[in-house]
N, C-alpha and C. Protein backbone atom coordinates (compact mmCIF):
# COMPACT_ATOMS: atom_id res chain seq x y z
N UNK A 1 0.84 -1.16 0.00
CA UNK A 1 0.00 0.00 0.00
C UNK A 1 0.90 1.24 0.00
N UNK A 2 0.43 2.25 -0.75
CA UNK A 2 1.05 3.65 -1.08
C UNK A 2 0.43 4.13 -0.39
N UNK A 3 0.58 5.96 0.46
CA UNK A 3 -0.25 6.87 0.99
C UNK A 3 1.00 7.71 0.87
N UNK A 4 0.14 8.88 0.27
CA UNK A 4 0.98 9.92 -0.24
C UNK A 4 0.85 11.28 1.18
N UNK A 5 1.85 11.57 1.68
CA UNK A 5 1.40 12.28 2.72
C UNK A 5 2.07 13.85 2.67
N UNK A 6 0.93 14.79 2.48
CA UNK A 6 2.14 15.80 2.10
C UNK A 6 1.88 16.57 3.27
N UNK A 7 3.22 17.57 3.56
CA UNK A 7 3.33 18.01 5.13
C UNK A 7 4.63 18.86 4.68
N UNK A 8 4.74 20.09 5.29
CA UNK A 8 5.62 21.33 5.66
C UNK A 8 6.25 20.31 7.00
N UNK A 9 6.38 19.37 7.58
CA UNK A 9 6.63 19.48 8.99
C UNK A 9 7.57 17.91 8.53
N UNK A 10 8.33 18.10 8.37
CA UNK A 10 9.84 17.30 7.84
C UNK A 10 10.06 16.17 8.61
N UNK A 11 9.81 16.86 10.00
CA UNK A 11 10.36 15.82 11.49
C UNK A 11 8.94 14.72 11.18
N UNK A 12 7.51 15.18 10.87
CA UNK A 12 6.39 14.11 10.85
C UNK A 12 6.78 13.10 9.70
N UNK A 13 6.60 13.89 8.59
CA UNK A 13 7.12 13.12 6.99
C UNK A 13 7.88 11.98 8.10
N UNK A 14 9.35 12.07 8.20
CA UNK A 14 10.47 11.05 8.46
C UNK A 14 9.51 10.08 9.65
N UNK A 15 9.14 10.34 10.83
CA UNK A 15 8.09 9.63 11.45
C UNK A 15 7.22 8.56 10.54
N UNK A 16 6.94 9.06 9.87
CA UNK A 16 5.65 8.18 9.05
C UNK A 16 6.06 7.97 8.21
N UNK A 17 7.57 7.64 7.47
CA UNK A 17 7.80 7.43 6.13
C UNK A 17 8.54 7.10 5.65
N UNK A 18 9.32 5.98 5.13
CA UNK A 18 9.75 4.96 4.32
C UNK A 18 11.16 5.85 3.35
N UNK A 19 10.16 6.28 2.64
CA UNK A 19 10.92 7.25 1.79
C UNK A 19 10.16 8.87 1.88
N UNK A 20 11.42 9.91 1.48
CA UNK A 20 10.49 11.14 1.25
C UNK A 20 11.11 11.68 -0.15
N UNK A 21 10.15 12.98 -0.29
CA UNK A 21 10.28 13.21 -1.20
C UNK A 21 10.03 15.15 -1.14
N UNK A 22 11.28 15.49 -1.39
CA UNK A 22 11.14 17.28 -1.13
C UNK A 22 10.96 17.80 -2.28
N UNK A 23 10.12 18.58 -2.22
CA UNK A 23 9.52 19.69 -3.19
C UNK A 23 9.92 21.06 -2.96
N UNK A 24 9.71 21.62 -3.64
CA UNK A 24 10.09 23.45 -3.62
C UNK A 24 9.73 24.08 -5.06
N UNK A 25 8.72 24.56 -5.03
CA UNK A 25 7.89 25.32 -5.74
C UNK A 25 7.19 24.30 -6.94
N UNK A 26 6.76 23.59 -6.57
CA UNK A 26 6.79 22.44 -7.60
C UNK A 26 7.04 21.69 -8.42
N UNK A 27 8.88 21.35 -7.65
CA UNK A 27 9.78 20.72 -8.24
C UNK A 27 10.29 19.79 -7.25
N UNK A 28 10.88 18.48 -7.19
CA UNK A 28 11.16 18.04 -6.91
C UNK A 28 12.88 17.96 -6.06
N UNK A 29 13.35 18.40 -5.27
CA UNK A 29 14.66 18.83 -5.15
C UNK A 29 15.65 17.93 -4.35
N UNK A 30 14.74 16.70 -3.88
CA UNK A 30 15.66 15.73 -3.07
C UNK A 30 14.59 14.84 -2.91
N UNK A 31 14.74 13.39 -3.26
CA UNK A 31 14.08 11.96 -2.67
C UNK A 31 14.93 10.96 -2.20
N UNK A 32 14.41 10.35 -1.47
CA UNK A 32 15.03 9.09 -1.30
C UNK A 32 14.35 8.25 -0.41
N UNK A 33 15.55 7.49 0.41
CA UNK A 33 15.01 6.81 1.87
C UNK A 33 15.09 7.49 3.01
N UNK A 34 14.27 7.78 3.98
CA UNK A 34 13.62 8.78 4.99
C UNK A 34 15.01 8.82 5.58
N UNK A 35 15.35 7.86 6.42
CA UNK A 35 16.81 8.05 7.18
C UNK A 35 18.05 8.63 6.31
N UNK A 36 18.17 8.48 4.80
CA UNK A 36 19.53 8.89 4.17
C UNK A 36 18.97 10.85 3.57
N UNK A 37 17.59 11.20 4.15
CA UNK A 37 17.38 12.77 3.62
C UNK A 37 17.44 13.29 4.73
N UNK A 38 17.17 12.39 6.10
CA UNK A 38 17.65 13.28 7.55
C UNK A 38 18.76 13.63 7.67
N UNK A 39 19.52 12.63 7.49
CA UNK A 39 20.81 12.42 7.87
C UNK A 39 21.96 12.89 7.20
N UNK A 40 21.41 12.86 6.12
CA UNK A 40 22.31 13.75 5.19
C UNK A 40 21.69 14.30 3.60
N UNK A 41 21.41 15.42 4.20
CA UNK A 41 20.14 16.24 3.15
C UNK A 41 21.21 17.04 2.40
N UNK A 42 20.95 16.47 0.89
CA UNK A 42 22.01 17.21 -0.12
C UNK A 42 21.54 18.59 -0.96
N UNK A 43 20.13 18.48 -0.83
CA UNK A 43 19.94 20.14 -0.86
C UNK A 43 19.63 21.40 -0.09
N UNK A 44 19.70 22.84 -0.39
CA UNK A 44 19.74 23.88 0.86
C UNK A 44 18.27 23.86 1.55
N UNK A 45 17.46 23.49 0.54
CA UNK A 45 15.94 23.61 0.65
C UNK A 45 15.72 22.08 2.02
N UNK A 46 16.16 21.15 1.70
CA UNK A 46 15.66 20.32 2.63
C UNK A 46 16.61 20.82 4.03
N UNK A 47 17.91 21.16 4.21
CA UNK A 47 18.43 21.42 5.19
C UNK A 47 17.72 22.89 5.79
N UNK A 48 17.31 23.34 5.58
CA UNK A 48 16.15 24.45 5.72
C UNK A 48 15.22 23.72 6.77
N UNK A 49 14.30 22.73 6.35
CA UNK A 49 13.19 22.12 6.78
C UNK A 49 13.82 21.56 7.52
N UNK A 50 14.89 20.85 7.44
CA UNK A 50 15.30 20.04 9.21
C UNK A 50 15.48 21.42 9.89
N UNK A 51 16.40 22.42 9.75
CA UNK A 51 16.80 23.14 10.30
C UNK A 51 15.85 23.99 11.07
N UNK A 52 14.52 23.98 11.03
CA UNK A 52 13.04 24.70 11.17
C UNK A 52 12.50 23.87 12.22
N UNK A 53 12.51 21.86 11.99
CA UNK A 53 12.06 21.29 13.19
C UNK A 53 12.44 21.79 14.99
N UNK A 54 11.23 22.09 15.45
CA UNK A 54 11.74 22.55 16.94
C UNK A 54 12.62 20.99 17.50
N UNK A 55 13.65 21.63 18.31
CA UNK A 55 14.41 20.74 19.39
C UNK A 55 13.93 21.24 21.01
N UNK A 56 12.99 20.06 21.68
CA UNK A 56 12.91 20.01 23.19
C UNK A 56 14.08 20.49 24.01
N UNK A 57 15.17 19.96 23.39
CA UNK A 57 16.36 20.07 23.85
C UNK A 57 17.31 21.14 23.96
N UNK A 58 17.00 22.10 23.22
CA UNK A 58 17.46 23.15 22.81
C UNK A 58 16.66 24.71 23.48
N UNK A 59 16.99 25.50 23.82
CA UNK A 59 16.36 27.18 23.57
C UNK A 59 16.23 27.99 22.62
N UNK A 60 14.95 28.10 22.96
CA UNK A 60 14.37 28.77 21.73
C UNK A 60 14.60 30.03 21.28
N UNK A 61 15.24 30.28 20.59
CA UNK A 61 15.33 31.92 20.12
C UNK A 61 14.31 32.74 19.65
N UNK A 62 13.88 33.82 19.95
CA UNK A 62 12.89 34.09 19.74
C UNK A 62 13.09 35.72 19.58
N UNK A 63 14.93 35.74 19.01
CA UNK A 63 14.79 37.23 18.61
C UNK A 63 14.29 37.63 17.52
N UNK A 64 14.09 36.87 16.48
CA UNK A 64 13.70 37.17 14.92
C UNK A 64 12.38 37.07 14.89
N UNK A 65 11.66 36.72 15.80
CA UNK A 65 9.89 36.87 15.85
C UNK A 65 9.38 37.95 16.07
């Protein structure tokens, strides 16, 4: 079974997903297998979207808001 799941929220995608598949403006700019686009995301656009997931772990900056 296929289910196509589309989502701004990078950290869910990889949660629920096998493989992903990044878009940017309706192009395709990085796919693969979920663990090899976390782990090592070869375009600026997907390192963007990890870079956006909140970390528990971390403090939040909240000068640019």
């Amino acid at each position: 079974m296929t289910i196509v799941f589309i989502t701004h929220d990078i950290g869910l995608a990889y949660y629920v997903s096998d493989s992903i598949y990044v878009m940017k403006d309706g192009v395709f700019v990085e796919k693969g297998n979920a663990d090899d686009i976390i782990l090592n995301p070869k375009a600026d656009y997907t390192r963007r979207l990890i870079n956006d997931v909140p970390k528990i772990y971390e403090k939040w900056d909240l000068s640019s808001a």
